[in-house]
PDB file of N, CA and C in Angstrom:
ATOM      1  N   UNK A   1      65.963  82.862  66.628  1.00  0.00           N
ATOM      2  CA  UNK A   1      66.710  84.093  66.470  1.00  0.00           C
ATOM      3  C   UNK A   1      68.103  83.885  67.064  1.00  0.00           C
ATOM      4  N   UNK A   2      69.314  84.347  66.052  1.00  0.00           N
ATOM      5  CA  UNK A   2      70.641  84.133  66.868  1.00  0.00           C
ATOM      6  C   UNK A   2      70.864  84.984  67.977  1.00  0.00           C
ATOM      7  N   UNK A   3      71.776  84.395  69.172  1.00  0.00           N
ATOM      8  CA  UNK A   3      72.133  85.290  69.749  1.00  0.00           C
ATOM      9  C   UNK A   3      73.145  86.400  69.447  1.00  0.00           C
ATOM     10  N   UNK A   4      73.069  87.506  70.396  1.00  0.00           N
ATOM     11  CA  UNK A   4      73.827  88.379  69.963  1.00  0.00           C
ATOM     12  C   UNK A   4      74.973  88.445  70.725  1.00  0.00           C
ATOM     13  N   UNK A   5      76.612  88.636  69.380  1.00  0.00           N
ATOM     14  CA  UNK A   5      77.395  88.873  70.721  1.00  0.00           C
ATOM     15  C   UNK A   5      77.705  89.756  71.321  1.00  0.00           C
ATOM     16  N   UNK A   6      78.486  90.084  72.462  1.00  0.00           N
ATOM     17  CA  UNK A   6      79.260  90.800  73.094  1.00  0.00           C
ATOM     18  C   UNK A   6      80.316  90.655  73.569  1.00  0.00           C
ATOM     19  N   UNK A   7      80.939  91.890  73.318  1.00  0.00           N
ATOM     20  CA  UNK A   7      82.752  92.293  73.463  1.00  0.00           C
ATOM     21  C   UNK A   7      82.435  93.379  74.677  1.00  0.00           C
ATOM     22  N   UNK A   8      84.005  92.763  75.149  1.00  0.00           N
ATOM     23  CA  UNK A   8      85.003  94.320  75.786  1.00  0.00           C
ATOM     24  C   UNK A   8      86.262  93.872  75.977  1.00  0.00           C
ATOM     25  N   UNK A   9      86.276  94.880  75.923  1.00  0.00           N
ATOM     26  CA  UNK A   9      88.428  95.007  76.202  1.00  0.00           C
ATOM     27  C   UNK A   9      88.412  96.116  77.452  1.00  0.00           C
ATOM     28  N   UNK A  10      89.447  95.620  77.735  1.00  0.00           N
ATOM     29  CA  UNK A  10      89.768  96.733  78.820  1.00  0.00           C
ATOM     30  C   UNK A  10      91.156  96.967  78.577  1.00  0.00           C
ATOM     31  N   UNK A  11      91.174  98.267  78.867  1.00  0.00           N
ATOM     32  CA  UNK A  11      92.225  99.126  78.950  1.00  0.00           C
ATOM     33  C   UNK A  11      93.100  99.881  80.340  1.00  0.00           C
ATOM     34  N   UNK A  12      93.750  99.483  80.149  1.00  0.00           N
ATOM     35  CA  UNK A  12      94.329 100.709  81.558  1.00  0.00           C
ATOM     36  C   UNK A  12      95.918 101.617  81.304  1.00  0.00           C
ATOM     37  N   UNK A  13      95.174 102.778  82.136  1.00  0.00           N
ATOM     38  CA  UNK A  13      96.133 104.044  82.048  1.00  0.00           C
ATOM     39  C   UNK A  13      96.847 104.359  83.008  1.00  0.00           C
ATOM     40  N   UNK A  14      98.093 104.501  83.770  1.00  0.00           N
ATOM     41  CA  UNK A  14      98.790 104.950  84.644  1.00  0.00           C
ATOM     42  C   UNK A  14      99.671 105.786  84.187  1.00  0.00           C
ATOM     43  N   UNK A  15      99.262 107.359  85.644  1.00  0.00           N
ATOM     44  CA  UNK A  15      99.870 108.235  85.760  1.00  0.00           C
ATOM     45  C   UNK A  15     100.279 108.529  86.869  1.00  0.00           C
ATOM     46  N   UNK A  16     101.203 109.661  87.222  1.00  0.00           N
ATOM     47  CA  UNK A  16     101.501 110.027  88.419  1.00  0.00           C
ATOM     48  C   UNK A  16     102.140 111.218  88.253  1.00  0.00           C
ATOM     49  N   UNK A  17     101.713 111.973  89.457  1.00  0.00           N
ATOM     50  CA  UNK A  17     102.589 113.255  89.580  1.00  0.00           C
ATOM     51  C   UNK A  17     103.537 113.141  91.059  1.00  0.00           C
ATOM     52  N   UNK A  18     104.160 114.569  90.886  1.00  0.00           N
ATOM     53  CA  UNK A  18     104.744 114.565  92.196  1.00  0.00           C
ATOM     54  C   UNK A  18     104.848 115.497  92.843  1.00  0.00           C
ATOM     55  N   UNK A  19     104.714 115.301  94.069  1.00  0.00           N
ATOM     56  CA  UNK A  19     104.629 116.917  95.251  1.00  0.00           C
ATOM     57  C   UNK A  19     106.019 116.294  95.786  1.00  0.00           C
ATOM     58  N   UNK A  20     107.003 117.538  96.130  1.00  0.00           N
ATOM     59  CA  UNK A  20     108.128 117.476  96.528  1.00  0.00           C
ATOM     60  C   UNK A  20     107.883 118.650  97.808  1.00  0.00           C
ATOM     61  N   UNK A  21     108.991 118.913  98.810  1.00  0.00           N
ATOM     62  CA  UNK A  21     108.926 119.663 100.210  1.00  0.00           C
ATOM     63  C   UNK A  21     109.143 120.702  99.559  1.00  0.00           C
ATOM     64  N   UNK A  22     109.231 121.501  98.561  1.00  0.00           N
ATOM     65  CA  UNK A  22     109.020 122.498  98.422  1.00  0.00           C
ATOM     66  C   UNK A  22     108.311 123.189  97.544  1.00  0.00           C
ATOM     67  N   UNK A  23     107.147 121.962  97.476  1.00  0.00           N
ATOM     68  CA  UNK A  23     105.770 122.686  96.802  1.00  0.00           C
ATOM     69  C   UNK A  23     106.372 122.314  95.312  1.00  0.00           C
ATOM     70  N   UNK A  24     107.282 122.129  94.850  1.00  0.00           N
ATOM     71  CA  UNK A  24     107.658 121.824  93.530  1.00  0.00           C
ATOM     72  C   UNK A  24     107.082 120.177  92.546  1.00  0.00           C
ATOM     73  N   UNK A  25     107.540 119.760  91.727  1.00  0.00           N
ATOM     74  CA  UNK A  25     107.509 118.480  91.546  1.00  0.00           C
ATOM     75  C   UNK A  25     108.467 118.046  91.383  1.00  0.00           C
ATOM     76  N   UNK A  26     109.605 117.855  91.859  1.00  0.00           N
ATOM     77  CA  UNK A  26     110.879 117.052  91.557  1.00  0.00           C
ATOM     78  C   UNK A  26     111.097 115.389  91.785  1.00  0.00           C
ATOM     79  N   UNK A  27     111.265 114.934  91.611  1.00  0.00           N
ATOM     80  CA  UNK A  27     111.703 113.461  92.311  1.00  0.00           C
ATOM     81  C   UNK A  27     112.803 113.245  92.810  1.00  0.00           C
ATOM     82  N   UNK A  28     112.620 114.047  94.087  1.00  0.00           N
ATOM     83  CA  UNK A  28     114.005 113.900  95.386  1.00  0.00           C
ATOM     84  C   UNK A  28     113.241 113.020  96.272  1.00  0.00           C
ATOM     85  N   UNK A  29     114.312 112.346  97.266  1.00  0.00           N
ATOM     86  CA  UNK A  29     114.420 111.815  98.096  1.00  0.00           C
ATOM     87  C   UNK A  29     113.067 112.478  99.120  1.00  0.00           C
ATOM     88  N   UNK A  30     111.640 111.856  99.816  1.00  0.00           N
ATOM     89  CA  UNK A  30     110.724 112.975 100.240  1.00  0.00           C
ATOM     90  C   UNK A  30     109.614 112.688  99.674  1.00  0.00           C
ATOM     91  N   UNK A  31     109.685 113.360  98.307  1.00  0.00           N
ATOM     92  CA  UNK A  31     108.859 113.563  97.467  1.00  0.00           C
ATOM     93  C   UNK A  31     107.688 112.709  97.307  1.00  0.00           C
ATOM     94  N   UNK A  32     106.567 113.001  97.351  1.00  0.00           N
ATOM     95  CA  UNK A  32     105.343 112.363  97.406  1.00  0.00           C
ATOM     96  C   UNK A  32     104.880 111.436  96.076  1.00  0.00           C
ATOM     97  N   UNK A  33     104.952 110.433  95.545  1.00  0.00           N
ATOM     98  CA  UNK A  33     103.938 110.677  93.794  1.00  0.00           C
ATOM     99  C   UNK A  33     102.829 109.842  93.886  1.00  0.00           C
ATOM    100  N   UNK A  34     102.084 110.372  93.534  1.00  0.00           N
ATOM    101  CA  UNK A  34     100.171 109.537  93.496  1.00  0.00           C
ATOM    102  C   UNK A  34      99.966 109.028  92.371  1.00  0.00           C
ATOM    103  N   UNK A  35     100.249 107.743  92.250  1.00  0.00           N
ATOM    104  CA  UNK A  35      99.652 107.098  91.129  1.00  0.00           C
ATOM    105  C   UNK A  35      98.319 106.882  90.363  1.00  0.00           C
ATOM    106  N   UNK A  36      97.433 107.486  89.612  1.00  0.00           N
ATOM    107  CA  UNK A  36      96.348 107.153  89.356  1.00  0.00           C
ATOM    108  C   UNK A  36      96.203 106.259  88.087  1.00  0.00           C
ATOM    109  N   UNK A  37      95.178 105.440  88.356  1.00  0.00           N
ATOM    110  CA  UNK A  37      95.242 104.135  87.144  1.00  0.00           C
ATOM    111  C   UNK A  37      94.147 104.379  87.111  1.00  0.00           C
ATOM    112  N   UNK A  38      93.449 103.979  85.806  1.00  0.00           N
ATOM    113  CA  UNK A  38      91.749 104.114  85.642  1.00  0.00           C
ATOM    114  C   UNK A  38      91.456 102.949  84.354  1.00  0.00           C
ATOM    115  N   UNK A  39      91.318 101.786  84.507  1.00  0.00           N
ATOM    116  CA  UNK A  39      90.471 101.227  83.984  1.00  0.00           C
ATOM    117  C   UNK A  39      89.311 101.224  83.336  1.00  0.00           C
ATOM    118  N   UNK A  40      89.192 101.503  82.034  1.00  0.00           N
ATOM    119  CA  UNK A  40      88.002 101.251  81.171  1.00  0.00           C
ATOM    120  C   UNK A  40      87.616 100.492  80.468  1.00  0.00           C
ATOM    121  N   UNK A  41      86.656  99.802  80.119  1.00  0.00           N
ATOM    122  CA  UNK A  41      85.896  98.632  79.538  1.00  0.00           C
ATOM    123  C   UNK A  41      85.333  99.191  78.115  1.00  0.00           C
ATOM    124  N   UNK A  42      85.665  98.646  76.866  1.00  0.00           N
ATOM    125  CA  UNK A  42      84.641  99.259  75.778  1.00  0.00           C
ATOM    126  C   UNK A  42      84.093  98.348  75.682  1.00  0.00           C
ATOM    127  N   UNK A  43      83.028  98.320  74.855  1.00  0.00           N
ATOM    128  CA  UNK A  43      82.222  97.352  74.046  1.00  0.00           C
ATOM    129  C   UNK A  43      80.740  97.251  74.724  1.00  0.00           C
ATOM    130  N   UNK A  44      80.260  96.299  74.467  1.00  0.00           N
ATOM    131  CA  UNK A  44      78.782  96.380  74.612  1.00  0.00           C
ATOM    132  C   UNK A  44      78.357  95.196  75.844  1.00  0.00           C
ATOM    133  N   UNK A  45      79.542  94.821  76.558  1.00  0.00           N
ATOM    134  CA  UNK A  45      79.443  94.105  77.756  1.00  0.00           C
ATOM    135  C   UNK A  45      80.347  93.870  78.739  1.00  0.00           C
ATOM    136  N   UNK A  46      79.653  93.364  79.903  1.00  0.00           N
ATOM    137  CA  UNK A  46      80.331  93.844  81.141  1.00  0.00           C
ATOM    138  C   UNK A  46      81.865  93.178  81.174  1.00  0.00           C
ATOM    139  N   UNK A  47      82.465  93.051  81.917  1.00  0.00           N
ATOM    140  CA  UNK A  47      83.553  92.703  82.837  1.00  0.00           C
ATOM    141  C   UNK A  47      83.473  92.478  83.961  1.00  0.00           C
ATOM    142  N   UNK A  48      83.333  91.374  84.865  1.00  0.00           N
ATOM    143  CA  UNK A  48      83.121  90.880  86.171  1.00  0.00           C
ATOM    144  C   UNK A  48      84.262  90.257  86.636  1.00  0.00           C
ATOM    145  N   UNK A  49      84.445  90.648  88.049  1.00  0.00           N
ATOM    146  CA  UNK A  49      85.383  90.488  88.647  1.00  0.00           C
ATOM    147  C   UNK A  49      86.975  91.075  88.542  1.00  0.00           C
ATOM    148  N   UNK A  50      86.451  92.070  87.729  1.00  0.00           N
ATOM    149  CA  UNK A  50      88.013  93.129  87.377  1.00  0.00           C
ATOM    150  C   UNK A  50      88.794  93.407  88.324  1.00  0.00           C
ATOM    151  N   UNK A  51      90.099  93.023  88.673  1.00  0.00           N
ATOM    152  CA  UNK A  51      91.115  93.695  89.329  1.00  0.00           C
ATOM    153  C   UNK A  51      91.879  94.436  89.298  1.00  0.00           C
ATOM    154  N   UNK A  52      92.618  95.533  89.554  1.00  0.00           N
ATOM    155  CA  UNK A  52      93.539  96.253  88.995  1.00  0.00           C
ATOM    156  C   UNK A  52      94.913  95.830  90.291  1.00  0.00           C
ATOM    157  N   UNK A  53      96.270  95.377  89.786  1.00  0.00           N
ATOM    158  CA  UNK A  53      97.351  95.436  90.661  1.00  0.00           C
ATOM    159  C   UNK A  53      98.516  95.774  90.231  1.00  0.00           C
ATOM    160  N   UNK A  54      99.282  96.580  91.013  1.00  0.00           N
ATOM    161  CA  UNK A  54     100.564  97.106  90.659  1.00  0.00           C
ATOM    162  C   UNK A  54     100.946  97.423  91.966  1.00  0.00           C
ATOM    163  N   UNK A  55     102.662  96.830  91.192  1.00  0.00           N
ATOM    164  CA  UNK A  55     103.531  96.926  92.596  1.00  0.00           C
ATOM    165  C   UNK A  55     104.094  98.474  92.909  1.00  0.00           C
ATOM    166  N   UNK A  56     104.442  98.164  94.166  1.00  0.00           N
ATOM    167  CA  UNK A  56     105.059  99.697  94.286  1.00  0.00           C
ATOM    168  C   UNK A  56     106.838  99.793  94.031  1.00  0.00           C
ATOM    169  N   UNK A  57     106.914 100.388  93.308  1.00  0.00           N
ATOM    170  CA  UNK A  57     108.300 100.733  92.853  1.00  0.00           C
ATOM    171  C   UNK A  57     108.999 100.564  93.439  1.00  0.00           C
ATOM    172  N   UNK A  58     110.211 100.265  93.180  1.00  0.00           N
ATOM    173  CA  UNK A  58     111.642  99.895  93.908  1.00  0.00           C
ATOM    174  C   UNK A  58     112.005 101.276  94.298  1.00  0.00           C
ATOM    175  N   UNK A  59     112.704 101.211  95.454  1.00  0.00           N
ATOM    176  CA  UNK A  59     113.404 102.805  95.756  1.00  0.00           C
ATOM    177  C   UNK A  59     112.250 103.670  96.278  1.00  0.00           C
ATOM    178  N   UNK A  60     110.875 103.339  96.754  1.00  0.00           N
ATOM    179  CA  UNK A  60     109.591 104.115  97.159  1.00  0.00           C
ATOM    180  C   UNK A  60     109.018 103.197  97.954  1.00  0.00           C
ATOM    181  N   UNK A  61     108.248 104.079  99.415  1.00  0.00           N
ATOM    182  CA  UNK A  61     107.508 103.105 100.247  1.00  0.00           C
ATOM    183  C   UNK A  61     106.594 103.455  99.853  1.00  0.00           C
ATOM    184  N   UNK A  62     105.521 102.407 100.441  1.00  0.00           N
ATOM    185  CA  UNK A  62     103.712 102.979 100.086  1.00  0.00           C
ATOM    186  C   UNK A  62     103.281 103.834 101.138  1.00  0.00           C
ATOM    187  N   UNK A  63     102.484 104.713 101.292  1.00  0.00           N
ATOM    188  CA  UNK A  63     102.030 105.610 102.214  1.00  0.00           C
ATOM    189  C   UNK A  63     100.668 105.037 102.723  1.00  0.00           C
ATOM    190  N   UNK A  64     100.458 105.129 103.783  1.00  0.00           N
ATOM    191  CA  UNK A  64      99.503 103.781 103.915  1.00  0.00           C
ATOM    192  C   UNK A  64      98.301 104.666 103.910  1.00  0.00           C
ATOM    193  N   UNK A  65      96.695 104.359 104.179  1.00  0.00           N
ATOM    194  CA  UNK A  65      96.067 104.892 104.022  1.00  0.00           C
ATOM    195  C   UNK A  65      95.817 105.924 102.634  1.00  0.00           C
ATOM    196  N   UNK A  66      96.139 105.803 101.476  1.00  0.00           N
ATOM    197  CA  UNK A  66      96.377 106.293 100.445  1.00  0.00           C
ATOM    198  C   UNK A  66      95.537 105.733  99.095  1.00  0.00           C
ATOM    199  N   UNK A  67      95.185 104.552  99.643  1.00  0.00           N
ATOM    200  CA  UNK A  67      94.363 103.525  98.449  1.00  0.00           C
ATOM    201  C   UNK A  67      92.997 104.134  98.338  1.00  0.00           C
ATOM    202  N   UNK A  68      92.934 104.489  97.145  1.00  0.00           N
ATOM    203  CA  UNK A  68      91.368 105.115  97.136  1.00  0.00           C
ATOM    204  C   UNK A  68      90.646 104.162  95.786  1.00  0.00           C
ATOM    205  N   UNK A  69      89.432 104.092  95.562  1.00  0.00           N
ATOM    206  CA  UNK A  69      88.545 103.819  94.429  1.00  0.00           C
ATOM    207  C   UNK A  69      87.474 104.404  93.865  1.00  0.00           C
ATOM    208  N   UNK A  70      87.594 105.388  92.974  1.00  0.00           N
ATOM    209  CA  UNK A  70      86.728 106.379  92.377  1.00  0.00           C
ATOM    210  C   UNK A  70      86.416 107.421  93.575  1.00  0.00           C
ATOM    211  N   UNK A  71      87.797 108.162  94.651  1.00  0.00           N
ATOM    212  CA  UNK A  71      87.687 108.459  95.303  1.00  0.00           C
ATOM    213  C   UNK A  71      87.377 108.292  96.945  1.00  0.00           C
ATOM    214  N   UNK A  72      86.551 107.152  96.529  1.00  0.00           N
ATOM    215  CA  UNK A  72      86.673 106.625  98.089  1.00  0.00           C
ATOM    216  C   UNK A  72      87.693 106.018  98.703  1.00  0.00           C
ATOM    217  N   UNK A  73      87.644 106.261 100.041  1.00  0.00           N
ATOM    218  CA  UNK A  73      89.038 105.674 100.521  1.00  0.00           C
ATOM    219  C   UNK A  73      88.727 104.320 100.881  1.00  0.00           C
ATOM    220  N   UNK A  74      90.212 103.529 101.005  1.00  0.00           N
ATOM    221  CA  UNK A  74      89.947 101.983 101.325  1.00  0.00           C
ATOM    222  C   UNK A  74      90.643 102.169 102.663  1.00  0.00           C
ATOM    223  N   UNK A  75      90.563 100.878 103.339  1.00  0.00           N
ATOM    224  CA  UNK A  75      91.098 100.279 104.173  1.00  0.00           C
ATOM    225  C   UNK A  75      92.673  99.158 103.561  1.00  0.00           C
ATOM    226  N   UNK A  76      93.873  99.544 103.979  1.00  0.00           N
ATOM    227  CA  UNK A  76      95.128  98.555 103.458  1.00  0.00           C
ATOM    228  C   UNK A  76      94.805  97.293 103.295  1.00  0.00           C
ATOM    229  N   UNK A  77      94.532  96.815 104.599  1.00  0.00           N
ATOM    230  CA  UNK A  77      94.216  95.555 105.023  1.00  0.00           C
ATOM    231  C   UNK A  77      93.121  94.549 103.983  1.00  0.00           C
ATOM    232  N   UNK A  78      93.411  93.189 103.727  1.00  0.00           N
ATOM    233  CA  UNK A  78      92.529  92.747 103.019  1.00  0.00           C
ATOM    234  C   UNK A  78      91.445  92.024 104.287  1.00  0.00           C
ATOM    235  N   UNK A  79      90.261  92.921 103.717  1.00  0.00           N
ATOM    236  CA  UNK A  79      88.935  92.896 104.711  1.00  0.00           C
ATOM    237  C   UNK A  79      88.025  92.688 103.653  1.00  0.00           C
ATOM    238  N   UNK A  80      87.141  93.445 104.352  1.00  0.00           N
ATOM    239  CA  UNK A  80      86.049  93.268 103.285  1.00  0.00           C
ATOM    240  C   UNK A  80      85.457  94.978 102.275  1.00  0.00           C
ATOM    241  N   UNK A  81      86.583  95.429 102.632  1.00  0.00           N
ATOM    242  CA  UNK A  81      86.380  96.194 100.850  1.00  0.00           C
ATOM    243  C   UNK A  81      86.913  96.044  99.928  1.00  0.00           C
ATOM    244  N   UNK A  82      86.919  96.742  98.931  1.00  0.00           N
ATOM    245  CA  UNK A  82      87.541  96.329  97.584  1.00  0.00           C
ATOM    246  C   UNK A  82      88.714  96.435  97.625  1.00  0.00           C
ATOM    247  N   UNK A  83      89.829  96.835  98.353  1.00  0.00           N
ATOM    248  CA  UNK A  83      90.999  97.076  98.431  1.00  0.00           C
ATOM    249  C   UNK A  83      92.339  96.686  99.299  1.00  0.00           C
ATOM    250  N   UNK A  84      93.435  96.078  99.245  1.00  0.00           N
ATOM    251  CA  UNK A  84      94.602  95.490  99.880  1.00  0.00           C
ATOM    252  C   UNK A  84      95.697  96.387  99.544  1.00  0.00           C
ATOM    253  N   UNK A  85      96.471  96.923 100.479  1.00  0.00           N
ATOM    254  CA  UNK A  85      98.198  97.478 100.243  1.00  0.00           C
ATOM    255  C   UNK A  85      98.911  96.948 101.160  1.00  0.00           C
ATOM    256  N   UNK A  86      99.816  96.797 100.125  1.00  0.00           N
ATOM    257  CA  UNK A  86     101.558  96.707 101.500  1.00  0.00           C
ATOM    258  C   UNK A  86     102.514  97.066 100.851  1.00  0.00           C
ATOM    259  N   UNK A  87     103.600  97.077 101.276  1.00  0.00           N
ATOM    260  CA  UNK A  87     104.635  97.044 100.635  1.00  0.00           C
ATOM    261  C   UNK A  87     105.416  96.962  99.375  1.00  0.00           C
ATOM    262  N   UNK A  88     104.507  95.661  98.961  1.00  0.00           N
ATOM    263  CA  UNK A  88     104.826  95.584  97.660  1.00  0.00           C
ATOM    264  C   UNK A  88     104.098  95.625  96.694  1.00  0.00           C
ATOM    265  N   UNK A  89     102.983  95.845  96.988  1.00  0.00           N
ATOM    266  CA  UNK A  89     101.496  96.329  96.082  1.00  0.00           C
ATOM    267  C   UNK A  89     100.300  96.794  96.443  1.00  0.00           C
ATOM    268  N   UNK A  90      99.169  96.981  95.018  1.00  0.00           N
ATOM    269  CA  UNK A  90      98.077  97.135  95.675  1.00  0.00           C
ATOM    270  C   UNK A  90      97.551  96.235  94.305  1.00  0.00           C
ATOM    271  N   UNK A  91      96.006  95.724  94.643  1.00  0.00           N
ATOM    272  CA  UNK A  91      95.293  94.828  94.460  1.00  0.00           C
ATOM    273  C   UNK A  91      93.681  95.626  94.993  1.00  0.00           C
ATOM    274  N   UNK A  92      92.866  95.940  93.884  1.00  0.00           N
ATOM    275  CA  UNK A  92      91.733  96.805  94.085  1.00  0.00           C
ATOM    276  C   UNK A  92      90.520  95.886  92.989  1.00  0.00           C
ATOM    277  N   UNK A  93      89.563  95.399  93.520  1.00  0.00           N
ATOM    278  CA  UNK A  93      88.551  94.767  92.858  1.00  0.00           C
ATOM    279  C   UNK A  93      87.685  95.957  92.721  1.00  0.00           C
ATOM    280  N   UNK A  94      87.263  95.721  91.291  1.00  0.00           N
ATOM    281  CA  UNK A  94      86.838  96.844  90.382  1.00  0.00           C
ATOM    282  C   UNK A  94      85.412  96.546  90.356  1.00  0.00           C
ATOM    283  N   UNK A  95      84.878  94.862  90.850  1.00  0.00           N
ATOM    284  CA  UNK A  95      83.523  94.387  90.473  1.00  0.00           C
ATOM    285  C   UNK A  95      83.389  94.005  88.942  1.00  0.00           C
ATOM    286  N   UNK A  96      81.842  94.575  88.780  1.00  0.00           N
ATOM    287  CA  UNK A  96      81.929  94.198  87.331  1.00  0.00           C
ATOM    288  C   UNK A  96      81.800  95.834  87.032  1.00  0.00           C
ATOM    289  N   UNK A  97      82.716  95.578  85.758  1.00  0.00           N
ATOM    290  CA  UNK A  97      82.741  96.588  84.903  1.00  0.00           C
ATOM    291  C   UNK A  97      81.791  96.523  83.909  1.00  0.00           C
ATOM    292  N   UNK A  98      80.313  97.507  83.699  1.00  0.00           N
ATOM    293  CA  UNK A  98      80.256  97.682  82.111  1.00  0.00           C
ATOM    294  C   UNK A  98      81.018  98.370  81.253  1.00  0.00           C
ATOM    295  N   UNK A  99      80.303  97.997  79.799  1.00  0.00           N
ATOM    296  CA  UNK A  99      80.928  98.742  78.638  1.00  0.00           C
ATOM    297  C   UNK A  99      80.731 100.019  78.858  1.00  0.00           C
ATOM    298  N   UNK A 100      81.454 100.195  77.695  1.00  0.00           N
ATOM    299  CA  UNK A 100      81.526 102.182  77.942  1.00  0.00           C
ATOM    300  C   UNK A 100      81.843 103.175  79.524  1.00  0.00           C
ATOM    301  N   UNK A 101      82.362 102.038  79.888  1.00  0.00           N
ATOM    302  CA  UNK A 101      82.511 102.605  81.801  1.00  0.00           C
ATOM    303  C   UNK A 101      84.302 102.836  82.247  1.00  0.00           C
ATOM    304  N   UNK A 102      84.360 102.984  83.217  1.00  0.00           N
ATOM    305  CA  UNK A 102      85.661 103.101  84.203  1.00  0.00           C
ATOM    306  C   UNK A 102      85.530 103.591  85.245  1.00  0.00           C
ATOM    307  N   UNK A 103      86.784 103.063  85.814  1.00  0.00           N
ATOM    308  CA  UNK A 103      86.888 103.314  87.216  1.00  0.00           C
ATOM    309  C   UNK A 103      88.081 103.388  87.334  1.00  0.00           C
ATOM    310  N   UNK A 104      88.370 104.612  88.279  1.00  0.00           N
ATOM    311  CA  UNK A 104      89.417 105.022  88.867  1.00  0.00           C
ATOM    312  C   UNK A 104      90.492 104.622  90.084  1.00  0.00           C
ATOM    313  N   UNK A 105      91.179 104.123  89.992  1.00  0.00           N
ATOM    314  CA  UNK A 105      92.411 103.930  91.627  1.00  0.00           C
ATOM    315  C   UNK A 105      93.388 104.660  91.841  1.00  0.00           C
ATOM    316  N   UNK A 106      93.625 105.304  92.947  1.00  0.00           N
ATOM    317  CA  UNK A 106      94.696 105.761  93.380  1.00  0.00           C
ATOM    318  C   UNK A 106      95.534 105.368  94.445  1.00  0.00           C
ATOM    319  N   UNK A 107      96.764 105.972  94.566  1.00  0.00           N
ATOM    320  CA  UNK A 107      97.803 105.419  95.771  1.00  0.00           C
ATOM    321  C   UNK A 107      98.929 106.267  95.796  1.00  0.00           C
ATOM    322  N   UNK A 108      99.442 106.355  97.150  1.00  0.00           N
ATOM    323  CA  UNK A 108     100.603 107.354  96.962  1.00  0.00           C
ATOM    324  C   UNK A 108     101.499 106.493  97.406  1.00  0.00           C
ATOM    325  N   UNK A 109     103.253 106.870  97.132  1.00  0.00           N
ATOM    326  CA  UNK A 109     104.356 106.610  97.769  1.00  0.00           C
ATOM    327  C   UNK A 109     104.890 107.573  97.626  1.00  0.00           C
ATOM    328  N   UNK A 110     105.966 107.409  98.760  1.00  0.00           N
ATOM    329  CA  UNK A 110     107.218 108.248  98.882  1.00  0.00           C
ATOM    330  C   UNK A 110     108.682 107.960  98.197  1.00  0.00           C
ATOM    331  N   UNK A 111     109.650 108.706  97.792  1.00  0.00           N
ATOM    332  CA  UNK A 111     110.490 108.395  97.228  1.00  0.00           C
ATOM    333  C   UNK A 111     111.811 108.353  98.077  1.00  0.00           C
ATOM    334  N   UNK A 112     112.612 107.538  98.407  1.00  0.00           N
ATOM    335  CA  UNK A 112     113.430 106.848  99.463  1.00  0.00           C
ATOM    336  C   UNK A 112     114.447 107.873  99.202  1.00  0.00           C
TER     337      UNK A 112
END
């Protein structure tokens, strides 16, 4: 009997909003924006060892303590959870992804 194959692709989405000091969303100098990226896998097999990384924008620091994964929070530091920030990025191991799945990351910076 042949084997059967399996696909996936993955996809990823980045958004962000922004909280500004006066409850508004502007992008002034202050202003908060939370990036959320969410990674999804189609097809009928996994994805192992998925990473998601993106730098943090020119003209914005990272807010530390801010790295989350499907809500949970990480630690900056590269330890032993799924997650690393600094300065100039973040870097979040996703594991394995199945099909038909995703997972979520978030992160905030400030705007200089």
């Amino acid at each position: 009997m042949p084997g059967i194959a399996q696909l996936a692709t993955v996809s990823l989405t980045k958004s962000a909003t922004i909280a500004d000091s006066s409850g508004g969303s502007s992008p002034t100098p202050g202003a908060v924006m939370t990036y959320t990226l969410v990674a999804t896998v189609a097809g009928s097999a996994s994805v192992g060892n998925l990473h998601v990384t993106d730098p943090i924008p020119a003209g914005t620091t990272y807010q530390p303590g801010t790295l989350k994964l499907a809500g949970a929070s990480l630690t900056d530091a590269s330890d032993g959870d799924a997650g690393a920030a600094s300065a100039s990025g973040i870097d979040v191991n996703l594991g394995t992804v199945a099909g038909g799945s995703s997972r979520t990351v978030t992160f905030a910076v400030k705007i200089n």
